[in-house]
C-alpha atoms as a PDB file:
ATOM      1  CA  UNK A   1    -142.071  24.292 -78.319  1.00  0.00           C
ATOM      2  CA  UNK A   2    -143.561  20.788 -76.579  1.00  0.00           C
ATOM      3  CA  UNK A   3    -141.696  17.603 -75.909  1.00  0.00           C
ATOM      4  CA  UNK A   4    -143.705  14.261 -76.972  1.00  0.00           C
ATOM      5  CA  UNK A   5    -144.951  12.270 -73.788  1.00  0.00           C
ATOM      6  CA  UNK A   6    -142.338   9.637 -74.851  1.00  0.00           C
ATOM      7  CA  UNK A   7    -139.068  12.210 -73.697  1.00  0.00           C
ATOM      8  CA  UNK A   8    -141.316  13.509 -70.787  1.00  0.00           C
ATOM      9  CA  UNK A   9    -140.089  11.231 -68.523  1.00  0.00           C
ATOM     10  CA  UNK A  10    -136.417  11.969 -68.878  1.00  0.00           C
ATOM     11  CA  UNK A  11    -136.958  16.058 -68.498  1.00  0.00           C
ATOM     12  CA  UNK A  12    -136.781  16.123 -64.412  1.00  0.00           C
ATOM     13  CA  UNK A  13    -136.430  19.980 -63.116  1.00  0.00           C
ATOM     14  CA  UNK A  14    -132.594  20.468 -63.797  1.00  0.00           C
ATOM     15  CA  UNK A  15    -130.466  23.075 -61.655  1.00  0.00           C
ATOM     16  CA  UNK A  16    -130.910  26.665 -63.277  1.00  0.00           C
ATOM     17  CA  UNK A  17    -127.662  26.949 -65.680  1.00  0.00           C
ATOM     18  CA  UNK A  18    -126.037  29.298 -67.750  1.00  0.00           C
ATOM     19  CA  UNK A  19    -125.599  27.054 -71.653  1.00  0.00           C
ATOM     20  CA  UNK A  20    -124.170  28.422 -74.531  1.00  0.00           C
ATOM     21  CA  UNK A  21    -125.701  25.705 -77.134  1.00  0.00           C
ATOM     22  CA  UNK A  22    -123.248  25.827 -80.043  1.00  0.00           C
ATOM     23  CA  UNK A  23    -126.664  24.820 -82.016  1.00  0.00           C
ATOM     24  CA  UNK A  24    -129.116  26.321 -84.437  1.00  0.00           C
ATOM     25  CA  UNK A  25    -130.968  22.961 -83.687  1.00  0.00           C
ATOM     26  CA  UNK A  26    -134.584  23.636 -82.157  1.00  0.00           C
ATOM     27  CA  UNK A  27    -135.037  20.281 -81.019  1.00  0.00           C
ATOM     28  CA  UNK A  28    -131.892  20.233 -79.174  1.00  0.00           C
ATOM     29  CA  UNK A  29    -132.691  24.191 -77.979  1.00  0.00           C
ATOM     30  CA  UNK A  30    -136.298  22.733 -76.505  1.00  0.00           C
ATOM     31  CA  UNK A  31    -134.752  20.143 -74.860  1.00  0.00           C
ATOM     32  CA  UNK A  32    -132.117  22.180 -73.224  1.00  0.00           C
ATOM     33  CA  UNK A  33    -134.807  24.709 -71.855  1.00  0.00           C
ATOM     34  CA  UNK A  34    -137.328  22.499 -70.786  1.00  0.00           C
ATOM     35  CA  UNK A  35    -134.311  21.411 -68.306  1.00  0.00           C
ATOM     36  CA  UNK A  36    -135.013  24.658 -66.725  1.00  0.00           C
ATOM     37  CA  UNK A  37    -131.472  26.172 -67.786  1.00  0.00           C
ATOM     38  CA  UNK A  38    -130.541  29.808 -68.910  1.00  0.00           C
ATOM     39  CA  UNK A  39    -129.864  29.047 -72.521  1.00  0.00           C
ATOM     40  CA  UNK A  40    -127.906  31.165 -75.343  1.00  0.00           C
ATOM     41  CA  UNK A  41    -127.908  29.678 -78.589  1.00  0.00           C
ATOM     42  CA  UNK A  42    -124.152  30.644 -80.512  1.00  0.00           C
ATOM     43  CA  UNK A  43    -124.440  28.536 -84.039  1.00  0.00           C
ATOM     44  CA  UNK A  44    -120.696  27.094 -85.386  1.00  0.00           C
ATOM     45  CA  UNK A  45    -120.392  28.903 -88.922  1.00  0.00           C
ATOM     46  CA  UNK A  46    -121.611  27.197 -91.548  1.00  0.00           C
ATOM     47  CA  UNK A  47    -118.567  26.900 -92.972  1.00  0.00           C
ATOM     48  CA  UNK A  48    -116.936  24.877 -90.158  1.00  0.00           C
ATOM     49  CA  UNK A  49    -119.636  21.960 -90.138  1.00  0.00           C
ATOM     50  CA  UNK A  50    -119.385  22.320 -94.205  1.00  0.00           C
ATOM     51  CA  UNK A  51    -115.618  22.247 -94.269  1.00  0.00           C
ATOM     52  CA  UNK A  52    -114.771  19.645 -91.634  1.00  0.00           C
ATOM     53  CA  UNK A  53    -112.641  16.718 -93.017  1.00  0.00           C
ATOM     54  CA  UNK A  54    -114.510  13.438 -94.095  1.00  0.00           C
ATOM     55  CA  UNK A  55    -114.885  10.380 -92.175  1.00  0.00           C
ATOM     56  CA  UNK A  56    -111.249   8.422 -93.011  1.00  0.00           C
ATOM     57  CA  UNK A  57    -111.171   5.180 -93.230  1.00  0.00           C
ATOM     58  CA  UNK A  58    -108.828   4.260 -89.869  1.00  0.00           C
ATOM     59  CA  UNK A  59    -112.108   6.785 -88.158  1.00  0.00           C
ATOM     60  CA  UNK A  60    -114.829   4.574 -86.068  1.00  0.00           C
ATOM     61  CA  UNK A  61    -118.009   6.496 -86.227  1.00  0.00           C
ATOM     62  CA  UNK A  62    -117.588   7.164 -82.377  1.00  0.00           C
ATOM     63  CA  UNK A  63    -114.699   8.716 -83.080  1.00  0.00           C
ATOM     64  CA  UNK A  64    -115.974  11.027 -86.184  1.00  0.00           C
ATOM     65  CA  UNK A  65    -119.011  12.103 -84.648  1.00  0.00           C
ATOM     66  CA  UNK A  66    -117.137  13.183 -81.456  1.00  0.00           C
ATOM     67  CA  UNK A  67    -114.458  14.935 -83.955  1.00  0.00           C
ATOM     68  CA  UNK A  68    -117.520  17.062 -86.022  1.00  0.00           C
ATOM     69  CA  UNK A  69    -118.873  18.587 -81.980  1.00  0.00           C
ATOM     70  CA  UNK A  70    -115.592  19.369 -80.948  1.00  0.00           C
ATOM     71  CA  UNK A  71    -114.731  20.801 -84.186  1.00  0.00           C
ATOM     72  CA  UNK A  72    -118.573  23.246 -83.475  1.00  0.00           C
ATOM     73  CA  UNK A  73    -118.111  23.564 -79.897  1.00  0.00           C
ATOM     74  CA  UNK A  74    -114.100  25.122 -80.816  1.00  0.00           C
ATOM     75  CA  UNK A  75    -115.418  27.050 -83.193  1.00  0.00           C
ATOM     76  CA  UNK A  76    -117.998  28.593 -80.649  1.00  0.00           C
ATOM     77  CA  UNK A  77    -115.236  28.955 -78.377  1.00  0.00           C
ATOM     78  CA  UNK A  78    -113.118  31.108 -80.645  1.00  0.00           C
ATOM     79  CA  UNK A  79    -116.007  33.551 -80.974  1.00  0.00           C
ATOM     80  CA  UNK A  80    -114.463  36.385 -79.022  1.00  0.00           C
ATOM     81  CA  UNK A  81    -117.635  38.399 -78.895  1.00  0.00           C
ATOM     82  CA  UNK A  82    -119.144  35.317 -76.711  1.00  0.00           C
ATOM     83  CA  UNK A  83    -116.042  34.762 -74.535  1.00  0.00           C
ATOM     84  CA  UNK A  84    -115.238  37.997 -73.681  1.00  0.00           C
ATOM     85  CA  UNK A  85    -113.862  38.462 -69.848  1.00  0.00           C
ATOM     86  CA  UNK A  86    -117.071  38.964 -68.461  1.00  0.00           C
ATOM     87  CA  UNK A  87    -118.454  36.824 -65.667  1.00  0.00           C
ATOM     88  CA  UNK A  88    -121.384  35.977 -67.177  1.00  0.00           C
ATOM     89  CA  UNK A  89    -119.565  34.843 -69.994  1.00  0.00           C
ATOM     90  CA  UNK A  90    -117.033  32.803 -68.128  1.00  0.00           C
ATOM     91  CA  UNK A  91    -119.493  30.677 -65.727  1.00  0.00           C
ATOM     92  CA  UNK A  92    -121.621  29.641 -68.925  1.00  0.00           C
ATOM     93  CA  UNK A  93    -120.916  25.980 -70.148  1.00  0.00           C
ATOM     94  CA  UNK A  94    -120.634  25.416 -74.100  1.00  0.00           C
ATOM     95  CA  UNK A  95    -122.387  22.353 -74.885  1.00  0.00           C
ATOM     96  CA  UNK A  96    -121.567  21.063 -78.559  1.00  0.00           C
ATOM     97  CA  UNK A  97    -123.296  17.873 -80.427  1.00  0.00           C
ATOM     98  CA  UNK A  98    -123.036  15.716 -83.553  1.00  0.00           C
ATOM     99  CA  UNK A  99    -125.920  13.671 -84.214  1.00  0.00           C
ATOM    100  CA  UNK A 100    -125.489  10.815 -86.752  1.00  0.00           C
ATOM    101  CA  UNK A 101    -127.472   7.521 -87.381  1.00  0.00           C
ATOM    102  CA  UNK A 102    -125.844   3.743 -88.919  1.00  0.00           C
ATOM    103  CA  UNK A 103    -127.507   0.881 -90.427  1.00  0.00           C
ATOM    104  CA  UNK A 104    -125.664  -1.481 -91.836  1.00  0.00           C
ATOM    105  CA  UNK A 105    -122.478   0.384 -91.493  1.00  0.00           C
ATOM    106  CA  UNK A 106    -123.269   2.916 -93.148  1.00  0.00           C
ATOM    107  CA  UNK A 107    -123.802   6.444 -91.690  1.00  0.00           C
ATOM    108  CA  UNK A 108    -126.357   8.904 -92.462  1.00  0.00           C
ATOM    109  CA  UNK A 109    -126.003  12.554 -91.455  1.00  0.00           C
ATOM    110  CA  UNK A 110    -128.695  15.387 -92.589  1.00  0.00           C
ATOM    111  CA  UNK A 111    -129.801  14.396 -95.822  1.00  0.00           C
ATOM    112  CA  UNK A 112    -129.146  16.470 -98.775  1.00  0.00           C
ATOM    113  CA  UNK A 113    -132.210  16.672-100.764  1.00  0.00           C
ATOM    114  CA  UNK A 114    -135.382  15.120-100.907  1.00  0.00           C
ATOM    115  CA  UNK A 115    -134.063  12.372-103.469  1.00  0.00           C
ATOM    116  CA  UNK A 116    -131.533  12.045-100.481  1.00  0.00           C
ATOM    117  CA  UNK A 117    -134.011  11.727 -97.766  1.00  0.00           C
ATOM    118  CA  UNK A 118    -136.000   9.070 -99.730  1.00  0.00           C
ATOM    119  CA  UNK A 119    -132.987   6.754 -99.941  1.00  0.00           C
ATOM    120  CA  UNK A 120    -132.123   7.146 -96.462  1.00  0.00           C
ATOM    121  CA  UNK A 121    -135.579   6.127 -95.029  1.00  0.00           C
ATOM    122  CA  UNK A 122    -135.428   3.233 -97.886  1.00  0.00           C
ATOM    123  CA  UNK A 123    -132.781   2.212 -95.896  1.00  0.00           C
ATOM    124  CA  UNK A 124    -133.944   2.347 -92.734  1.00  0.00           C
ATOM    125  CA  UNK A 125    -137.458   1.139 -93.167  1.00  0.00           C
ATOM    126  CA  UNK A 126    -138.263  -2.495 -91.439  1.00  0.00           C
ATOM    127  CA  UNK A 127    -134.744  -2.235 -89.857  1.00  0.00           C
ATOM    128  CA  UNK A 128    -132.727  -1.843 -86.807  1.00  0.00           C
ATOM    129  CA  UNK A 129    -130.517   0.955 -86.421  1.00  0.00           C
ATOM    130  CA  UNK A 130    -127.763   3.251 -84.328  1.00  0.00           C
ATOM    131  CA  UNK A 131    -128.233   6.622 -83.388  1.00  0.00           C
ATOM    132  CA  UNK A 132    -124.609   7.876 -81.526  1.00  0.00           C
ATOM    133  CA  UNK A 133    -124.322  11.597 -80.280  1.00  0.00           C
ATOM    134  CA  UNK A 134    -120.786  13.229 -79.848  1.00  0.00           C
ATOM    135  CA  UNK A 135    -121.183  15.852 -77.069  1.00  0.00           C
ATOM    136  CA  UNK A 136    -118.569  18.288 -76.024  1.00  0.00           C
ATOM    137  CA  UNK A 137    -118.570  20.315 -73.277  1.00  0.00           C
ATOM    138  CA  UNK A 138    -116.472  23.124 -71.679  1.00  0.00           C
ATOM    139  CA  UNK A 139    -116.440  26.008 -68.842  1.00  0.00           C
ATOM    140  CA  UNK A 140    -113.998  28.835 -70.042  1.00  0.00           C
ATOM    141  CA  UNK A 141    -113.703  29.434 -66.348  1.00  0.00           C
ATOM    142  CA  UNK A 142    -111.815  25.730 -65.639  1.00  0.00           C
ATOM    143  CA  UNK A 143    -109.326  26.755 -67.852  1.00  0.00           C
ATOM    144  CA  UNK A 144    -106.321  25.195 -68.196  1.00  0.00           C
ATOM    145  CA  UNK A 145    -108.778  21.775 -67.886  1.00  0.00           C
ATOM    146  CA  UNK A 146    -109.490  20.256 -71.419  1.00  0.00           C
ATOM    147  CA  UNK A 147    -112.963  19.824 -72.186  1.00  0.00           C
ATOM    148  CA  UNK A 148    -115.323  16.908 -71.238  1.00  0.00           C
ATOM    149  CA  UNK A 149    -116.230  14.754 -74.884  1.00  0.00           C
ATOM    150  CA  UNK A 150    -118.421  11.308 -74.885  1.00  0.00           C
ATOM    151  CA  UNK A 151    -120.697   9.521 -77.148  1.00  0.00           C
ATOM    152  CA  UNK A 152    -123.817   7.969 -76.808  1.00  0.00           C
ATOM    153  CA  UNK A 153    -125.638   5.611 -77.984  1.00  0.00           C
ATOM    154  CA  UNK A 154    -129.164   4.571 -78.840  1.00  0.00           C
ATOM    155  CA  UNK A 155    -131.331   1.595 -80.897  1.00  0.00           C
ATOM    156  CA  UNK A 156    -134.070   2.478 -82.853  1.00  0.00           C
ATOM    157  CA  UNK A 157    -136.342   0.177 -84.978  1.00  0.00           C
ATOM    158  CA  UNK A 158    -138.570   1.654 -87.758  1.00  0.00           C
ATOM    159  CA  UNK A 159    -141.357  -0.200 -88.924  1.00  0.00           C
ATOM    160  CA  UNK A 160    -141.866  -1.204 -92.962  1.00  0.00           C
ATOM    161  CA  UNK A 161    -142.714   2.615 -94.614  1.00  0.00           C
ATOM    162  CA  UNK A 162    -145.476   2.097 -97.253  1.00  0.00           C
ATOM    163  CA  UNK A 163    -145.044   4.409-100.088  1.00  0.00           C
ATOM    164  CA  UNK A 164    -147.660   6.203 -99.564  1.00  0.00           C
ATOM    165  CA  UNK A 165    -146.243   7.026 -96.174  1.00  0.00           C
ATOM    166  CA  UNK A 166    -143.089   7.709 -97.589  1.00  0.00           C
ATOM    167  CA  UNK A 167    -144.176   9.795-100.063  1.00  0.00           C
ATOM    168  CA  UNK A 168    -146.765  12.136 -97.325  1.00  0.00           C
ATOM    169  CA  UNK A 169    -143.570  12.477 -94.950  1.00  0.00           C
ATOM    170  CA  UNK A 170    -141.282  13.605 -97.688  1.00  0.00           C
ATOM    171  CA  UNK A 171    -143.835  16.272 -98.580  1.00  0.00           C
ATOM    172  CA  UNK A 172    -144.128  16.940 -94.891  1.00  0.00           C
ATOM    173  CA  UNK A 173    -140.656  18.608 -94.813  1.00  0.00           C
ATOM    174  CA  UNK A 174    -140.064  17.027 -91.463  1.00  0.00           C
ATOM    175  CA  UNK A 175    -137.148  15.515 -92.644  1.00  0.00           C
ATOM    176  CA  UNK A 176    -135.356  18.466 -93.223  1.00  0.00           C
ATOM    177  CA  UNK A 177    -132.590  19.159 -91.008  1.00  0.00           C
ATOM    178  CA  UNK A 178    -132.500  15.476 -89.218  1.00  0.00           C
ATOM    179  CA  UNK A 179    -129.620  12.598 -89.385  1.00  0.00           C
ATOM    180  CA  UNK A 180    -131.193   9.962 -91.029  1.00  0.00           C
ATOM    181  CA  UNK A 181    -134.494  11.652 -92.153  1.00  0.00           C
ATOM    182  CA  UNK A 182    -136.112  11.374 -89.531  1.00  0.00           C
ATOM    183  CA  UNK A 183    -136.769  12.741 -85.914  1.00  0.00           C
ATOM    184  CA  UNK A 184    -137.393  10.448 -82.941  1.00  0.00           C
ATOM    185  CA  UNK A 185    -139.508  13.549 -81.513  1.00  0.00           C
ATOM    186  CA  UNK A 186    -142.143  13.148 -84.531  1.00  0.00           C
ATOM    187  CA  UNK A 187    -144.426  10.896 -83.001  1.00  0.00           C
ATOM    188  CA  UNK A 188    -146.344  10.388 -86.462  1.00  0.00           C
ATOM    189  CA  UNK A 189    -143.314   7.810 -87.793  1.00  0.00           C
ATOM    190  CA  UNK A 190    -143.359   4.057 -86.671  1.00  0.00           C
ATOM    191  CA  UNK A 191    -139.988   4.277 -84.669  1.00  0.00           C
ATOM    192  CA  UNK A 192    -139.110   2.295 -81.591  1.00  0.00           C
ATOM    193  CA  UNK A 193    -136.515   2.959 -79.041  1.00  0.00           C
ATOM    194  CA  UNK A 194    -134.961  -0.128 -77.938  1.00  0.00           C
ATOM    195  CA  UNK A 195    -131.983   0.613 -75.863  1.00  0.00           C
ATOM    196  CA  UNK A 196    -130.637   3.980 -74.529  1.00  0.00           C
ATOM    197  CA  UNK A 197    -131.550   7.449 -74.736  1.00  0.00           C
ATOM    198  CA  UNK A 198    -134.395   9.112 -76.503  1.00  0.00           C
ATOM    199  CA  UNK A 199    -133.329  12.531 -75.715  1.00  0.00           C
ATOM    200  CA  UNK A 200    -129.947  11.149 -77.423  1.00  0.00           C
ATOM    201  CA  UNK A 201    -131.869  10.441 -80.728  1.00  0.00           C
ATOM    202  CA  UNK A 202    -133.224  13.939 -80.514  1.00  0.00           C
ATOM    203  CA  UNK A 203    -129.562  14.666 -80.552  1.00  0.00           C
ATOM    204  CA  UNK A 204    -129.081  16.193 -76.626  1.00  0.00           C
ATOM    205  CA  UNK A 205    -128.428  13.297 -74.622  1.00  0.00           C
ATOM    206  CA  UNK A 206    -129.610  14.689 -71.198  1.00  0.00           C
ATOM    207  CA  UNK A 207    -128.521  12.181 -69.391  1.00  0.00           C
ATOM    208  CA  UNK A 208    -124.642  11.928 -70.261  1.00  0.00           C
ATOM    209  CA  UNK A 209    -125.096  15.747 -70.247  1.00  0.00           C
ATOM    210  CA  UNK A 210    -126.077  15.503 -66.787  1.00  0.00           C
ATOM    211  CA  UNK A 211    -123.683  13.260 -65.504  1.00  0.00           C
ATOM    212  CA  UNK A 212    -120.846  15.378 -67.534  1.00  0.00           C
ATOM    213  CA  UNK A 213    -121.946  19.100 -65.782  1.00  0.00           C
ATOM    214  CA  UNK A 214    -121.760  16.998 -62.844  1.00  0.00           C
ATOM    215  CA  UNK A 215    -118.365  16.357 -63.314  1.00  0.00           C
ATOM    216  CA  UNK A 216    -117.509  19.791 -63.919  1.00  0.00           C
ATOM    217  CA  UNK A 217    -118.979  20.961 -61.128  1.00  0.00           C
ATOM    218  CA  UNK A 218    -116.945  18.761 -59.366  1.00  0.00           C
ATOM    219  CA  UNK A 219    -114.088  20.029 -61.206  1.00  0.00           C
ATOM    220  CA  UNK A 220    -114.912  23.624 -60.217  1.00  0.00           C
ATOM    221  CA  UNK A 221    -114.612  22.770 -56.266  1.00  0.00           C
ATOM    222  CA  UNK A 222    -111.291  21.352 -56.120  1.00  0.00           C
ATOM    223  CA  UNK A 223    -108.654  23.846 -54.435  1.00  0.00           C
END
C-alpha cells in the first residue's frame, strides 16, 4: 500500500509502537504502518457499528462521531481473546475512529449503494465541506485512567463533477467503503484541502493521534 505525495509530508518516522487498530479500514491500516508502528488490526463486529443508536436530535455531529469510535474501540476492548493478561497485550494502545463528512448540515457516512453514492457526490460537487474524525484511544495497562477521545476537523472543496466523471467514478468502485463517497487519498477526484488534516480526511488523524500517545505516555510515567 502507497500514500499519495499530498499525505507524504505528514508521515515523519514515528516511535516503533504496539496499535491494536479497532479497523478493517486499509486506508487507515496504511497510514498507521507507514508511521513505523507494530500494528494489529481487531475489527468492532459488524453488528456494533450496524446497531449503534442514531444521531438524536440534542447530538452535535462532534459529539456522534466521537460516540460511534468509542462505541468500536469498547467493543475491541471487550474482546477477551485480545486483552488477555499478557504483556504484549497490555502495552498495546487501541486506537478507534469514526470518519464522517457535512455539507450543509447534513452528514454523510459510508454510502449505501451506488444510487446512494451518486446523491452524496451530487451534493458535494462545486461545494465546501467538513470532514470531523472521532478518535479514541486507550492503554489497558493505565487502567483505572479513562480513555483519551477528540475530534478533528478538516475543509475540503470539490470541484463541479461532470457526469461523465460521475458516472466513470461510480463504476470505479472507489467509493465503496468511504464517508461521503469519496477518499481524499484518490488523487484522481478534484478535492482540495483547505484547513486541517489530510491524514484526518483519510480518517487517522496522525497528528491529534500523535499528540494523544503523547499524552499517554506521559500518563504512563507518573508515580
Amino acid at each position: 500500500m502507497t500514500m499519495p505525495q499530498k499525505l507524504q509530508q505528514e508521515l515523519p518516522q514515528g516511535l516503533p509502537r504496539q496499535i491494536v487498530l479497532a479497523s478493517g479500514s486499509q486506508q487507515r491500516l496504511a497510514l498507521a504502518l507507514a508511521e513505523g508502528w507494530e500494528v494489529r488490526v481487531v475489527p468492532p463486529p459488524e453488528a456494533i457499528e450496524a446497531s449503534a443508536a442514531p444521531r438524536t436530535q440534542a447530538e452535535s455531529l462532534e459529539e456522534y462521531v466521537l460516540r460511534l469510535a468509542r462505541t468500536k474501540g469498547q467493543a475491541v476492548a471487550d474482546m477477551t481473546d485480545m486483552l488477555d493478561m499478557a504483556d504484549r497485550a497490555m502495552e498495546s494502545t487501541i486506537i478507534a475512529c469514526d470518519t464522517l463528512s457535512e455539507v450543509h448540515g447534513t452528514a454523510l457516512g459510508k454510502p449505501a449503494d451506488r444510487a446512494d453514492a451518486r446523491r452524496m457526490l451530487e451534493m458535494l460537487s462545486g461545494r465546501v465541506h467538513r470532514v470531523l474524525t472521532g478518535v479514541w484511544l486507550w492503554r489497558p495497562k493505565l487502567t483505572p485512567h479513562p480513555p483519551a477521545e477528540a475530534v478533528e476537523e478538516s475543509l475540503l472543496e470539490m470541484e463541479p463533477l461532470s457526469e461523465s466523471f460521475l458516472e466513470w467514478y461510480l463504476d470505479s468502485g472507489m467509493w465503496l467503503g468511504k464517508a461521503g463517497a469519496c477518499g481524499f487519498q484518490d488523487e484522481r477526484l478534484p478535492l482540495r484541502l483547505i484547513e486541517g488534516s489530510g491524514s484526518n480526511v483519510v480518517g487517522l488523524p496522525l497528528e491529534r493521534v500523535r499528540a494523544m500517545l503523547a499524552t499517554l505516555d506521559d500518563t504512563r510515567r507518573q508515580p
